[in-house]
C-alpha atoms as a PDB file:
ATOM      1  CA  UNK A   1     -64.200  -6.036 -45.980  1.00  0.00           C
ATOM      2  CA  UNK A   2     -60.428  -6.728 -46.938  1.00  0.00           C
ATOM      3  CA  UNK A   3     -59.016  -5.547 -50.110  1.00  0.00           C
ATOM      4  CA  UNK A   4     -58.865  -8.039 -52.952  1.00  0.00           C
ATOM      5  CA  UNK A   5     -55.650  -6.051 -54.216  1.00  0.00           C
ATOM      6  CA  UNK A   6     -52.587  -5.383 -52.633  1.00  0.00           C
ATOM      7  CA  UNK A   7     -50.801  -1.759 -51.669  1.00  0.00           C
ATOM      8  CA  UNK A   8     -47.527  -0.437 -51.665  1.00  0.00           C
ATOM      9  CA  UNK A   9     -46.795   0.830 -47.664  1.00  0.00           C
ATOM     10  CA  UNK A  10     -43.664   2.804 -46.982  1.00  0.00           C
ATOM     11  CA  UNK A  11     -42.361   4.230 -43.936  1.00  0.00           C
ATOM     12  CA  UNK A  12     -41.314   7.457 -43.630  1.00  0.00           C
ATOM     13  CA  UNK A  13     -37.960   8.753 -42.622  1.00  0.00           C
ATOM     14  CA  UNK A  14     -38.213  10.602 -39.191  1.00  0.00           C
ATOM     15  CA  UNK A  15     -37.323  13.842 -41.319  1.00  0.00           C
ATOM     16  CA  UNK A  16     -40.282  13.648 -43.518  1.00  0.00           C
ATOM     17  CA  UNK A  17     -42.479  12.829 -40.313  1.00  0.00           C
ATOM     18  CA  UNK A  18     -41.156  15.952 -38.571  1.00  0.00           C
ATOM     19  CA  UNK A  19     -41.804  17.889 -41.679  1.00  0.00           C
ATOM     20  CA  UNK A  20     -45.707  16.686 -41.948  1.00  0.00           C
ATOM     21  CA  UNK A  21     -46.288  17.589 -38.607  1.00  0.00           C
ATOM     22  CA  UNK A  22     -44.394  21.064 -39.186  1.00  0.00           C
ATOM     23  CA  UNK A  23     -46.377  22.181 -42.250  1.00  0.00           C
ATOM     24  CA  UNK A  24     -49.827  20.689 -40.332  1.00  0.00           C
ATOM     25  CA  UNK A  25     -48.917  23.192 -37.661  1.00  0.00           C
ATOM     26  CA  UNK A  26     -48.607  25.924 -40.124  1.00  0.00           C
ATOM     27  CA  UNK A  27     -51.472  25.302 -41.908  1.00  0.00           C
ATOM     28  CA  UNK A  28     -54.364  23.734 -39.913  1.00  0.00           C
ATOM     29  CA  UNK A  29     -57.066  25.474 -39.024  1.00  0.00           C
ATOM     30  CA  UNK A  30     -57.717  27.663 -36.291  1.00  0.00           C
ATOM     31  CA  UNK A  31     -60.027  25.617 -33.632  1.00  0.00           C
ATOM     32  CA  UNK A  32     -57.206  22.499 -34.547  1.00  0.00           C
ATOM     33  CA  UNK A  33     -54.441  21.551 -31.586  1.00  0.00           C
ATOM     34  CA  UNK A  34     -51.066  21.965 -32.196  1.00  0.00           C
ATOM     35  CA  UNK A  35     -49.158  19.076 -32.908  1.00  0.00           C
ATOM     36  CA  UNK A  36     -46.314  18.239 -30.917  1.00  0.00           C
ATOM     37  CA  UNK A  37     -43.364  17.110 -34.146  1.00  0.00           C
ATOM     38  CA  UNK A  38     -41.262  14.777 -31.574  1.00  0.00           C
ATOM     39  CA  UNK A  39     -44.208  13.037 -30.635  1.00  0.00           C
ATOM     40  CA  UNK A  40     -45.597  12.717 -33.783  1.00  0.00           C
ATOM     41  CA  UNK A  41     -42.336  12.114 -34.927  1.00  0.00           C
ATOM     42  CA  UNK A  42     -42.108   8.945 -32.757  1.00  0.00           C
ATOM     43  CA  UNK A  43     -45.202   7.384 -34.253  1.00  0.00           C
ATOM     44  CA  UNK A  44     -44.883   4.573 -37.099  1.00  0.00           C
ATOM     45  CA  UNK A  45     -46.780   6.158 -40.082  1.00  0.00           C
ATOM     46  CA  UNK A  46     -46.893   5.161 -43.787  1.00  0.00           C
ATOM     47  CA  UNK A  47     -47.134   6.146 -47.230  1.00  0.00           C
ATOM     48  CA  UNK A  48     -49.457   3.869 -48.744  1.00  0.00           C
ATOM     49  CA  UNK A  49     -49.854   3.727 -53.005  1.00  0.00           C
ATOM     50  CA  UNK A  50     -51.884   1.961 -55.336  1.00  0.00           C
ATOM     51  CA  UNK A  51     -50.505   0.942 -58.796  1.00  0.00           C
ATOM     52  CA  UNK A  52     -52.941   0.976 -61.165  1.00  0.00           C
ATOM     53  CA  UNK A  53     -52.951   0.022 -64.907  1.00  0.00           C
ATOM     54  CA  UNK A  54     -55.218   0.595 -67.474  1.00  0.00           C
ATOM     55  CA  UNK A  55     -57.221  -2.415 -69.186  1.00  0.00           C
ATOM     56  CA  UNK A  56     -57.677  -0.386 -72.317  1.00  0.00           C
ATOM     57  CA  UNK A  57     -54.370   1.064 -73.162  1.00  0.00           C
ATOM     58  CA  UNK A  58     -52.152  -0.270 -70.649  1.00  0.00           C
ATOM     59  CA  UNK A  59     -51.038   2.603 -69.329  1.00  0.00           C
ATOM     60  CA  UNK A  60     -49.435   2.325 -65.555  1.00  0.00           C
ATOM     61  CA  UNK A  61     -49.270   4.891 -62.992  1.00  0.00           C
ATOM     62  CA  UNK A  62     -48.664   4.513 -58.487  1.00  0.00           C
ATOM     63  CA  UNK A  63     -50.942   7.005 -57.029  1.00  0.00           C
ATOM     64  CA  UNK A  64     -51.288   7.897 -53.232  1.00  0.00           C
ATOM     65  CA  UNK A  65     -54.260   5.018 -52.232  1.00  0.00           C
ATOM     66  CA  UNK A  66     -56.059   7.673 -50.076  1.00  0.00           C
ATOM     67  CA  UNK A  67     -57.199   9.318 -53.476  1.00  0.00           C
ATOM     68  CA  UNK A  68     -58.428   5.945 -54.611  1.00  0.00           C
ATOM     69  CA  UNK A  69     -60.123   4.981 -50.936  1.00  0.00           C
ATOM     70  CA  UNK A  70     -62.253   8.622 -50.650  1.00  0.00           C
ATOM     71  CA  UNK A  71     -63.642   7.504 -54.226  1.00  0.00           C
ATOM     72  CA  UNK A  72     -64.091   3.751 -54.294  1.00  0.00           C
ATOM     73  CA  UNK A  73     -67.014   2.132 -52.404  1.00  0.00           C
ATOM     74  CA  UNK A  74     -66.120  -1.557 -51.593  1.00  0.00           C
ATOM     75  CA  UNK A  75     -69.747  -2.163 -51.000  1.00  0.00           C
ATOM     76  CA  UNK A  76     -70.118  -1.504 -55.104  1.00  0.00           C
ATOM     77  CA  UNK A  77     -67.479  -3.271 -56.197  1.00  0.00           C
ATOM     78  CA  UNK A  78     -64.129  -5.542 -55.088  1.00  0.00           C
ATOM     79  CA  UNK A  79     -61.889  -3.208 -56.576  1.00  0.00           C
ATOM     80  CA  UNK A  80     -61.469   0.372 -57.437  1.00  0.00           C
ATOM     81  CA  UNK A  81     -62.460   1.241 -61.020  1.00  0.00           C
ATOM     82  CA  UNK A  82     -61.070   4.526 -62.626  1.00  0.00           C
ATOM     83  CA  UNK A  83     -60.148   6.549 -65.723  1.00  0.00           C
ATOM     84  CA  UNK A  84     -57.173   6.406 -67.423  1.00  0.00           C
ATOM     85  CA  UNK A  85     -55.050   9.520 -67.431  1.00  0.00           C
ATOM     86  CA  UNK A  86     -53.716   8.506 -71.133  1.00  0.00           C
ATOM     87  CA  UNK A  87     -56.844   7.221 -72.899  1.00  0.00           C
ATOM     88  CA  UNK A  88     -59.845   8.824 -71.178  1.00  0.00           C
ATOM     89  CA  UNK A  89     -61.232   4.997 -70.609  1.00  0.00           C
ATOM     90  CA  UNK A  90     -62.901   3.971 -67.696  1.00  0.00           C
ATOM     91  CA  UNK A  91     -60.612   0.428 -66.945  1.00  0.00           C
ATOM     92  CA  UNK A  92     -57.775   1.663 -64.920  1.00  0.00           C
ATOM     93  CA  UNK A  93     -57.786  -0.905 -62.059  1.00  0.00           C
ATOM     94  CA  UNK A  94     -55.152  -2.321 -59.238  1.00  0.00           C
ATOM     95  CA  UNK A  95     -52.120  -4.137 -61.124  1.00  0.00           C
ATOM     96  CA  UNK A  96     -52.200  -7.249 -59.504  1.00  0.00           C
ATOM     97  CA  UNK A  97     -56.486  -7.006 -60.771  1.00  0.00           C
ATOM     98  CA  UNK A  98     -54.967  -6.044 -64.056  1.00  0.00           C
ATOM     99  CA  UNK A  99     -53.314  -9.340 -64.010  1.00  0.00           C
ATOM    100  CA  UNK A 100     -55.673 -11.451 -63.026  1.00  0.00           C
ATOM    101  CA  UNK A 101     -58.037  -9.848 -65.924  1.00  0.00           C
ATOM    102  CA  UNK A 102     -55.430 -10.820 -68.648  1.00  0.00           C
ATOM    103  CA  UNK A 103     -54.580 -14.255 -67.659  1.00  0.00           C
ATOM    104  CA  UNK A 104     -58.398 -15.225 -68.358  1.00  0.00           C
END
């Protein structure tokens, strides 16, 4: 199902791709392969973030989008529904969601 709300994707810098694969090494787990930092390093990988805004308050915060995907079920709803970091409310959505919500 594609998202009804966008994402922020940024590449990272060969440097911080090294570095990921560098501190995986050091800190996978045991039965985990070794990963090889030039060849990782090669690969086109992304940062992806959400920015989310509160409904309530207003409040507006970009958070990494993998902590919003492990906890949103797009079966439930169209867009991920949270709690606001500044007012304890439960209507922190996407922005461009936010916006939508307002105009009506």
């Amino acid at each position: 199902m594609p998202k009804s709300f966008s994402t922020i994707k940024r590449p990272l810098s060969l440097e911080e791709k090294r570095q990921r694969a560098i501190e995986y090494n050091r800190y996978k787990a045991p039965f985990e392969p070794v990963v090889n930092v030039e060849d990782f390093a090669k690969r086109e990988i992304f940062d992806e973030t959400i920015i989310l805004k509160c409904l309530h308050c207003g409040f507006q915060e970009e958070v990494d989008y993998e902590f919003i995907e492990e906890s949103w079920d797009p079966h439930d709803s169209d867009y991920p529904i949270a709690y606001c970091a500044k007012c304890d409310q439960p209507e922190v959505v996407p922005l461009d969601i936010y916006q939508k919500l307002k105009k009506q």
